[in-house]
N, C-alpha and C. Protein backbone atom coordinates (compact mmCIF):
# COMPACT_ATOMS: atom_id res chain seq x y z
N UNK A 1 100.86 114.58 111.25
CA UNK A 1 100.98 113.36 110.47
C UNK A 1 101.28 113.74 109.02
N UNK A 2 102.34 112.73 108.25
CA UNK A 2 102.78 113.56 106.70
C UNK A 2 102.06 112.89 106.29
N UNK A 3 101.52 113.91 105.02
CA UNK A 3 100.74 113.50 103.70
C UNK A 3 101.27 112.01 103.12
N UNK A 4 100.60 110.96 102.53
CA UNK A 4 100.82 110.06 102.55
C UNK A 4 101.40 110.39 100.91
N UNK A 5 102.49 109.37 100.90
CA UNK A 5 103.58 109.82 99.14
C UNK A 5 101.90 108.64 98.43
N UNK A 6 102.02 109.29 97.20
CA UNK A 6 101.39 108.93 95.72
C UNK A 6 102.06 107.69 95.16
N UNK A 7 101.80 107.26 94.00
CA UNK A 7 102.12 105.42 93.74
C UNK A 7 102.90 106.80 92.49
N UNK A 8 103.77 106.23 92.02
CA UNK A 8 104.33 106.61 91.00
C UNK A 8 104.46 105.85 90.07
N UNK A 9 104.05 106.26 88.52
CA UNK A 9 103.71 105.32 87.79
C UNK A 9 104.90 104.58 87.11
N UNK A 10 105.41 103.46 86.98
CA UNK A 10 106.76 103.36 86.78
C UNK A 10 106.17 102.22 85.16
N UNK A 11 107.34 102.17 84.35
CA UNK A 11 107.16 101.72 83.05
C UNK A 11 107.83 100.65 82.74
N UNK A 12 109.03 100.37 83.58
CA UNK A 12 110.31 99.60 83.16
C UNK A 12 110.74 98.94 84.99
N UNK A 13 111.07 97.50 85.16
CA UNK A 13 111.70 97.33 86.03
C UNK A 13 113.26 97.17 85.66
N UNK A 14 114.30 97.28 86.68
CA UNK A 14 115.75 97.03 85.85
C UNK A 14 115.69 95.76 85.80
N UNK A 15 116.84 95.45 85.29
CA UNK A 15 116.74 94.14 84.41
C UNK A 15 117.75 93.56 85.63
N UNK A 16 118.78 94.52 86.52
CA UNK A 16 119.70 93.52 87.70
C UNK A 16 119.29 94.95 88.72
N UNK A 17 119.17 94.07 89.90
CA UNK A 17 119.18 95.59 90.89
C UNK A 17 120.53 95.94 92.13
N UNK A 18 121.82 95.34 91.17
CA UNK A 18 123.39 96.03 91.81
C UNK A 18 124.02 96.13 90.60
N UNK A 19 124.82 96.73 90.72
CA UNK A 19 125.76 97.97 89.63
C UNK A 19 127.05 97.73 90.60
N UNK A 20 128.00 97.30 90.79
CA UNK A 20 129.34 97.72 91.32
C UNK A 20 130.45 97.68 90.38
N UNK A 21 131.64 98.09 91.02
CA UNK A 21 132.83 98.28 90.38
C UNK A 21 133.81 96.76 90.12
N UNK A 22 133.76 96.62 88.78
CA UNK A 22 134.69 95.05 88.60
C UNK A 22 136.33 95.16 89.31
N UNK A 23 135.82 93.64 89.84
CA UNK A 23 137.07 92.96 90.73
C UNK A 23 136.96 93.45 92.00
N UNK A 24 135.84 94.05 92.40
CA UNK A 24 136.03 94.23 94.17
C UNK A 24 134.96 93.41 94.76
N UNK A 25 134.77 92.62 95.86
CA UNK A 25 133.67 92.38 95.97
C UNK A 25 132.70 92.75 96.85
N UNK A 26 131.27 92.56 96.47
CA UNK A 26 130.33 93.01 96.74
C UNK A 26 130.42 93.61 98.56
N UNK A 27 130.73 92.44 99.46
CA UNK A 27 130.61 92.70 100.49
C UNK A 27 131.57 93.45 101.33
N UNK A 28 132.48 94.01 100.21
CA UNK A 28 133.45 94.95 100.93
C UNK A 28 133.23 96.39 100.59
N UNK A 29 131.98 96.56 99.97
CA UNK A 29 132.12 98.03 98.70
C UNK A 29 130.93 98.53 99.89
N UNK A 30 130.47 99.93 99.82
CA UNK A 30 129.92 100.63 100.32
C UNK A 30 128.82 100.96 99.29
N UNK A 31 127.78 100.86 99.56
CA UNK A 31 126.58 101.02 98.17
C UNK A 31 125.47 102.30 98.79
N UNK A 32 124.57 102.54 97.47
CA UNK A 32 123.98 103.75 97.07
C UNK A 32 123.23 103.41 96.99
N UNK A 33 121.41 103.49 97.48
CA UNK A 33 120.48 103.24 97.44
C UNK A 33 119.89 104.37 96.20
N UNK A 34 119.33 103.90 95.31
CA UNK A 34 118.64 104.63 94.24
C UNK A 34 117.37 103.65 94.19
N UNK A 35 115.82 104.24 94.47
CA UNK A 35 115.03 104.24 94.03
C UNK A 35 114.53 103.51 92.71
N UNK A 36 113.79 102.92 92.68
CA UNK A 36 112.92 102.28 91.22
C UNK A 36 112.80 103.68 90.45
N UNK A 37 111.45 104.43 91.40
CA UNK A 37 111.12 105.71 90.81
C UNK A 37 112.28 106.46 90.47
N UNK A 38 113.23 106.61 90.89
CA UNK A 38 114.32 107.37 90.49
C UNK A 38 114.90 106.81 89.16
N UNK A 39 114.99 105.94 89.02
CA UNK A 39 115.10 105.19 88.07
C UNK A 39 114.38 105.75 86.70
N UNK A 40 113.58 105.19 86.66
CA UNK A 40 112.41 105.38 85.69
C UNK A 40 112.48 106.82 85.39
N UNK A 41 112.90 108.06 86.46
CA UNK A 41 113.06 109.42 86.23
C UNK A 41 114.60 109.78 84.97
N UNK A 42 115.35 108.89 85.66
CA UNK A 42 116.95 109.29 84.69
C UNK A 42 116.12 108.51 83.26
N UNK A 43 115.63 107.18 83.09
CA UNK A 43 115.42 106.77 81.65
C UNK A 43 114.27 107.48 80.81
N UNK A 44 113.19 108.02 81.76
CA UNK A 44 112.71 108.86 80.85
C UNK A 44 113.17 110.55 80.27
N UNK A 45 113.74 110.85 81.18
CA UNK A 45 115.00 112.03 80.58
C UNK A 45 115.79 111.85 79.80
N UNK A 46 116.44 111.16 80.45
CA UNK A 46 118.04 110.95 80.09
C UNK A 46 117.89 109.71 78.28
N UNK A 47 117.52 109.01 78.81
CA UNK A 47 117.50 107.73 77.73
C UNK A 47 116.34 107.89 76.76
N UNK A 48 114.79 108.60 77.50
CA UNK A 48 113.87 108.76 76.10
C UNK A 48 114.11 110.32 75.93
N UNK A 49 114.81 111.05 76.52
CA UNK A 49 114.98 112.53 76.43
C UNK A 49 113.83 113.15 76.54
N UNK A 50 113.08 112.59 77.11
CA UNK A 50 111.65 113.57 77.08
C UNK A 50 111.67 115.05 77.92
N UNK A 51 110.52 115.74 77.79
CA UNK A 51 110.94 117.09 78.57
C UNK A 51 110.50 116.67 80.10
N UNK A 52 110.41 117.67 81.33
CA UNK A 52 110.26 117.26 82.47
C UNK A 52 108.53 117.21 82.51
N UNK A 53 108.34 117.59 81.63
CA UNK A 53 107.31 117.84 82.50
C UNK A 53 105.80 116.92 81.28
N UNK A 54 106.62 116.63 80.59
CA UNK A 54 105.80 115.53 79.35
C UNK A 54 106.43 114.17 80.57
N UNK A 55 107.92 113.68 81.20
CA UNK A 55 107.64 112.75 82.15
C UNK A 55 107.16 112.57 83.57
N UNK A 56 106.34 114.08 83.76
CA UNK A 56 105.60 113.70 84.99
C UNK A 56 104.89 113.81 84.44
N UNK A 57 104.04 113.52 83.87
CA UNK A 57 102.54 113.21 83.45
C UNK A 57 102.63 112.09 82.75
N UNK A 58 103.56 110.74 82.79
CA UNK A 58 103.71 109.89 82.10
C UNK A 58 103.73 108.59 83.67
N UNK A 59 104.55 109.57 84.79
CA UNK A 59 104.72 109.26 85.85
C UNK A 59 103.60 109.36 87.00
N UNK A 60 103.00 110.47 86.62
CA UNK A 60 101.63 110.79 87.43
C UNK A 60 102.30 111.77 88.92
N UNK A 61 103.21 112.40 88.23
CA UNK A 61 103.74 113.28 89.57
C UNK A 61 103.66 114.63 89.33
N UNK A 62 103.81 115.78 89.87
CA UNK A 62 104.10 116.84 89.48
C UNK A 62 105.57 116.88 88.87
N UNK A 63 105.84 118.22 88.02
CA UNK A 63 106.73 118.11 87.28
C UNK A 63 107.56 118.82 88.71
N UNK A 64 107.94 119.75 89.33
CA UNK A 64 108.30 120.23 90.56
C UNK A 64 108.83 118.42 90.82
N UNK A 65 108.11 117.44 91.17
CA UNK A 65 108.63 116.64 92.04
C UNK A 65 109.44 115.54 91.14
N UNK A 66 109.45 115.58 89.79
CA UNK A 66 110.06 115.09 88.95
C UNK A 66 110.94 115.60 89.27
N UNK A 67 111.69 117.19 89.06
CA UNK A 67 112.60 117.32 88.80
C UNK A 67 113.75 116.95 90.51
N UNK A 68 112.61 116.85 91.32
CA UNK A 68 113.51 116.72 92.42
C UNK A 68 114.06 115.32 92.45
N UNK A 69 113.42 114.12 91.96
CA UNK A 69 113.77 112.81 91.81
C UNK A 69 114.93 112.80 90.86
N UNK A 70 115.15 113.18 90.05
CA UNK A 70 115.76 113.12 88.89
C UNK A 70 117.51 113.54 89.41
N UNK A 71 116.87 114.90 90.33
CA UNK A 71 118.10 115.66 91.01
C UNK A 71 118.95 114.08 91.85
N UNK A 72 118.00 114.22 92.57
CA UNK A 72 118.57 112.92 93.26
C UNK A 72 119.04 111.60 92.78
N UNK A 73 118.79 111.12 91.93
CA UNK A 73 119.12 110.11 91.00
C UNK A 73 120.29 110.27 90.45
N UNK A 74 120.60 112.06 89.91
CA UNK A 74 121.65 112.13 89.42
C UNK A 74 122.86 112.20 90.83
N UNK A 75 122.56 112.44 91.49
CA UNK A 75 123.75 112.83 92.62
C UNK A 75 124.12 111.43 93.16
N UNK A 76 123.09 110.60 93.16
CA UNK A 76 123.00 108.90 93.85
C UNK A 76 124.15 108.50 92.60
N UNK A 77 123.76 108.34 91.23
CA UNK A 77 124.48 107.75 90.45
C UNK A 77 126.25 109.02 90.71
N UNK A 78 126.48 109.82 90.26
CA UNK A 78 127.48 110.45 90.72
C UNK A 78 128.23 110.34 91.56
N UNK A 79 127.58 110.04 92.66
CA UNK A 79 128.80 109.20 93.81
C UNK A 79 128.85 108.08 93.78
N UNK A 80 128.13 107.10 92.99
CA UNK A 80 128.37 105.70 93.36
C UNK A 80 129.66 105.80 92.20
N UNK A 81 129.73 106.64 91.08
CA UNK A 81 130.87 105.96 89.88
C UNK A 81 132.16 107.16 90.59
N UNK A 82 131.97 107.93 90.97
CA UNK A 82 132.58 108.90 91.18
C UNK A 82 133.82 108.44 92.79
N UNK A 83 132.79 107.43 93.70
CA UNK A 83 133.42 107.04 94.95
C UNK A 83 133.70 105.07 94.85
N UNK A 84 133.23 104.88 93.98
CA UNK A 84 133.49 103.79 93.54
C UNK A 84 132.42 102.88 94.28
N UNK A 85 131.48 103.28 94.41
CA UNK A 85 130.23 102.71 95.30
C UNK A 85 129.22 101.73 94.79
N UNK A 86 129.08 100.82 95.06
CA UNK A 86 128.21 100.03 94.80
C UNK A 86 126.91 100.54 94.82
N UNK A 87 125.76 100.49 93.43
CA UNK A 87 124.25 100.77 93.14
C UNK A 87 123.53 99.87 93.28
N UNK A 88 122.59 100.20 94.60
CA UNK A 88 121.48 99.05 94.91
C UNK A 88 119.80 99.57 93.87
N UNK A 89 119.37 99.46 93.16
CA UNK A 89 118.40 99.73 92.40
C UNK A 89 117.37 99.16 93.74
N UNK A 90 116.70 99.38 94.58
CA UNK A 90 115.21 99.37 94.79
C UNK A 90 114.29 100.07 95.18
N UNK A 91 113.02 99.68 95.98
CA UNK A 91 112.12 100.11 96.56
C UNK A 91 111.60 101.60 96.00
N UNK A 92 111.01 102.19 96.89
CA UNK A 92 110.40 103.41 96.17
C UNK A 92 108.80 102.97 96.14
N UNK A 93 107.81 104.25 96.11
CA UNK A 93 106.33 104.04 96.25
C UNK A 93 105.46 104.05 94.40
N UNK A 94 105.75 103.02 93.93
CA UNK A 94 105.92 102.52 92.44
C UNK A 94 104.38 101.74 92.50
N UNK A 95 104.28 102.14 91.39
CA UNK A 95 102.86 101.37 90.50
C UNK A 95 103.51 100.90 89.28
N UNK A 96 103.13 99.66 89.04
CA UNK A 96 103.96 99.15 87.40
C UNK A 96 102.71 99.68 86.48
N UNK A 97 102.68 99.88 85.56
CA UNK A 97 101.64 100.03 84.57
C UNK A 97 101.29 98.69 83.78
N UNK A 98 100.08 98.81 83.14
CA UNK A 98 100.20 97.68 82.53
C UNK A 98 101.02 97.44 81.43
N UNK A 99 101.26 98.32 81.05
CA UNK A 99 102.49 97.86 79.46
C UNK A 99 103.46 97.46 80.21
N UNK A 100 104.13 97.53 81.48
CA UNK A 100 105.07 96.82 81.97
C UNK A 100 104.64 95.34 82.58
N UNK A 101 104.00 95.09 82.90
CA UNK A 101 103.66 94.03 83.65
C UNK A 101 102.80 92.72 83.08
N UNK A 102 102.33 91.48 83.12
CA UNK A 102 102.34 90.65 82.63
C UNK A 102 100.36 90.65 82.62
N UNK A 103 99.81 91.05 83.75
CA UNK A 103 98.63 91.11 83.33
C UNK A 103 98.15 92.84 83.46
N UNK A 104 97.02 92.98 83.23
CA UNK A 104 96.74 94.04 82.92
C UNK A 104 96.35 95.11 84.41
N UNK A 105 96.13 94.43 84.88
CA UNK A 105 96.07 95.99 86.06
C UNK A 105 97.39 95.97 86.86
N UNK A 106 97.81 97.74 87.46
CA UNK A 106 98.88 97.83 87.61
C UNK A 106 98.82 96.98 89.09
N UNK A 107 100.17 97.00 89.25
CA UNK A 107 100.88 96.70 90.63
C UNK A 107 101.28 97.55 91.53
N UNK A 108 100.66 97.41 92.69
CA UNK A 108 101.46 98.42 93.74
C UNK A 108 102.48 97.88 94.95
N UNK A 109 103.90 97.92 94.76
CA UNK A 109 104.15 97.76 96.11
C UNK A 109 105.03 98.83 96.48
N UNK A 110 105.79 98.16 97.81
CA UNK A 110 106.64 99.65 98.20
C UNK A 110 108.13 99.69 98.39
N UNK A 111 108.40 98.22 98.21
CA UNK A 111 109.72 97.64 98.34
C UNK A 111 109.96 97.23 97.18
N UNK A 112 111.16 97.12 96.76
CA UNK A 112 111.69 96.03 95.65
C UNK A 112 110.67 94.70 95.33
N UNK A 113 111.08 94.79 93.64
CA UNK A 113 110.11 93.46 93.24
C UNK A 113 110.45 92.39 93.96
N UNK A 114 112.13 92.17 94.55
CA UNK A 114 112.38 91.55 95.13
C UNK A 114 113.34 90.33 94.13
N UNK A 115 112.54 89.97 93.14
CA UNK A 115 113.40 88.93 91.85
C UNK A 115 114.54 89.61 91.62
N UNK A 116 116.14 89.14 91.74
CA UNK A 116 116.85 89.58 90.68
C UNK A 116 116.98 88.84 89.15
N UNK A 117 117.52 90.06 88.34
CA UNK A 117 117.29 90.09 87.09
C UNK A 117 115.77 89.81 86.12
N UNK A 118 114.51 89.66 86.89
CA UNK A 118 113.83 89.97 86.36
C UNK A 118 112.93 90.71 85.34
N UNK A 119 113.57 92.02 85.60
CA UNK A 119 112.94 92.95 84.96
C UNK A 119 112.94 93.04 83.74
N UNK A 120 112.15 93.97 83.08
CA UNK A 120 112.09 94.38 81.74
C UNK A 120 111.64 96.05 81.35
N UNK A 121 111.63 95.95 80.23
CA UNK A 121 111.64 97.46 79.75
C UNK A 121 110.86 97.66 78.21
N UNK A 122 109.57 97.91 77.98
CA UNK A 122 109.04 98.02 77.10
C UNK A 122 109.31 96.80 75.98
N UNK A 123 110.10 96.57 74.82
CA UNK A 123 109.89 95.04 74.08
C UNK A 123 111.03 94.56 74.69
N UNK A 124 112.46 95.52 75.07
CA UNK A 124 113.02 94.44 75.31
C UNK A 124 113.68 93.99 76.21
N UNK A 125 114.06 92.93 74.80
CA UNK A 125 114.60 91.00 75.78
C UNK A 125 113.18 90.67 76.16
N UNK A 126 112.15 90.49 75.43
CA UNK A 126 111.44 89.45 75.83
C UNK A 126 110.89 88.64 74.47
């Protein structure tokens, strides 16, 4: 039986959860499943530039498994712009924190929030 995956602490929901290529439509494009958690891995690298291992301990993961999310995130985004693929942003084993979320204890689920365009990201747009 596998070890059961950890809640990963996530900070930011996206704000839309598809990304495709303008003028094709949706139901003809071939799409890329990327993770929440994966998510949250490229913006705390990539966008707050933090080091790997200051965002697994922000994430509550090992830094080892950071960097493997991150790997993957980058290869998910890489073929979706690269093959012209439609980006589905969800699911993933995510805890919101409370600075993300509206009351104070976190949230756990395991699927997509499910709302589109909901999300948010530290102040903004709200």
């Amino acid at each position: 039986m596998p070890r059961p995956r950890h809640f990963r602490r996530v900070g930011c929901l996206p704000q839309s959860n598809y990304y495709k290529p303008r003028g094709i439509p949706l139901s003809v494009l071939q799409h890329v499943n990327l993770t929440i958690d994966e998510l949250e891995a490229i913006r705390l690298a990539d966008l707050e530039a933090l080091y790997q291992e200051d965002a697994a301990k922000r994430m509550n993961v090992s830094r080892q498994t950071f960097g493997r999310m991150l790997e993957s995130a980058h290869k998910k985004i890489a073929d979706a712009l690269v093959n012209g693929k439609a980006l589905l942003i969800e699911g993933g084993p995510i805890e919101l924190t409370a600075a993300a979320s509206d009351t104070a204890a976190p949230h756990r689920f395991r699927r997509g929030p499910g709302g589109r365009g909901r999300g948010h990201c530290g102040g903004r747009g709200r």
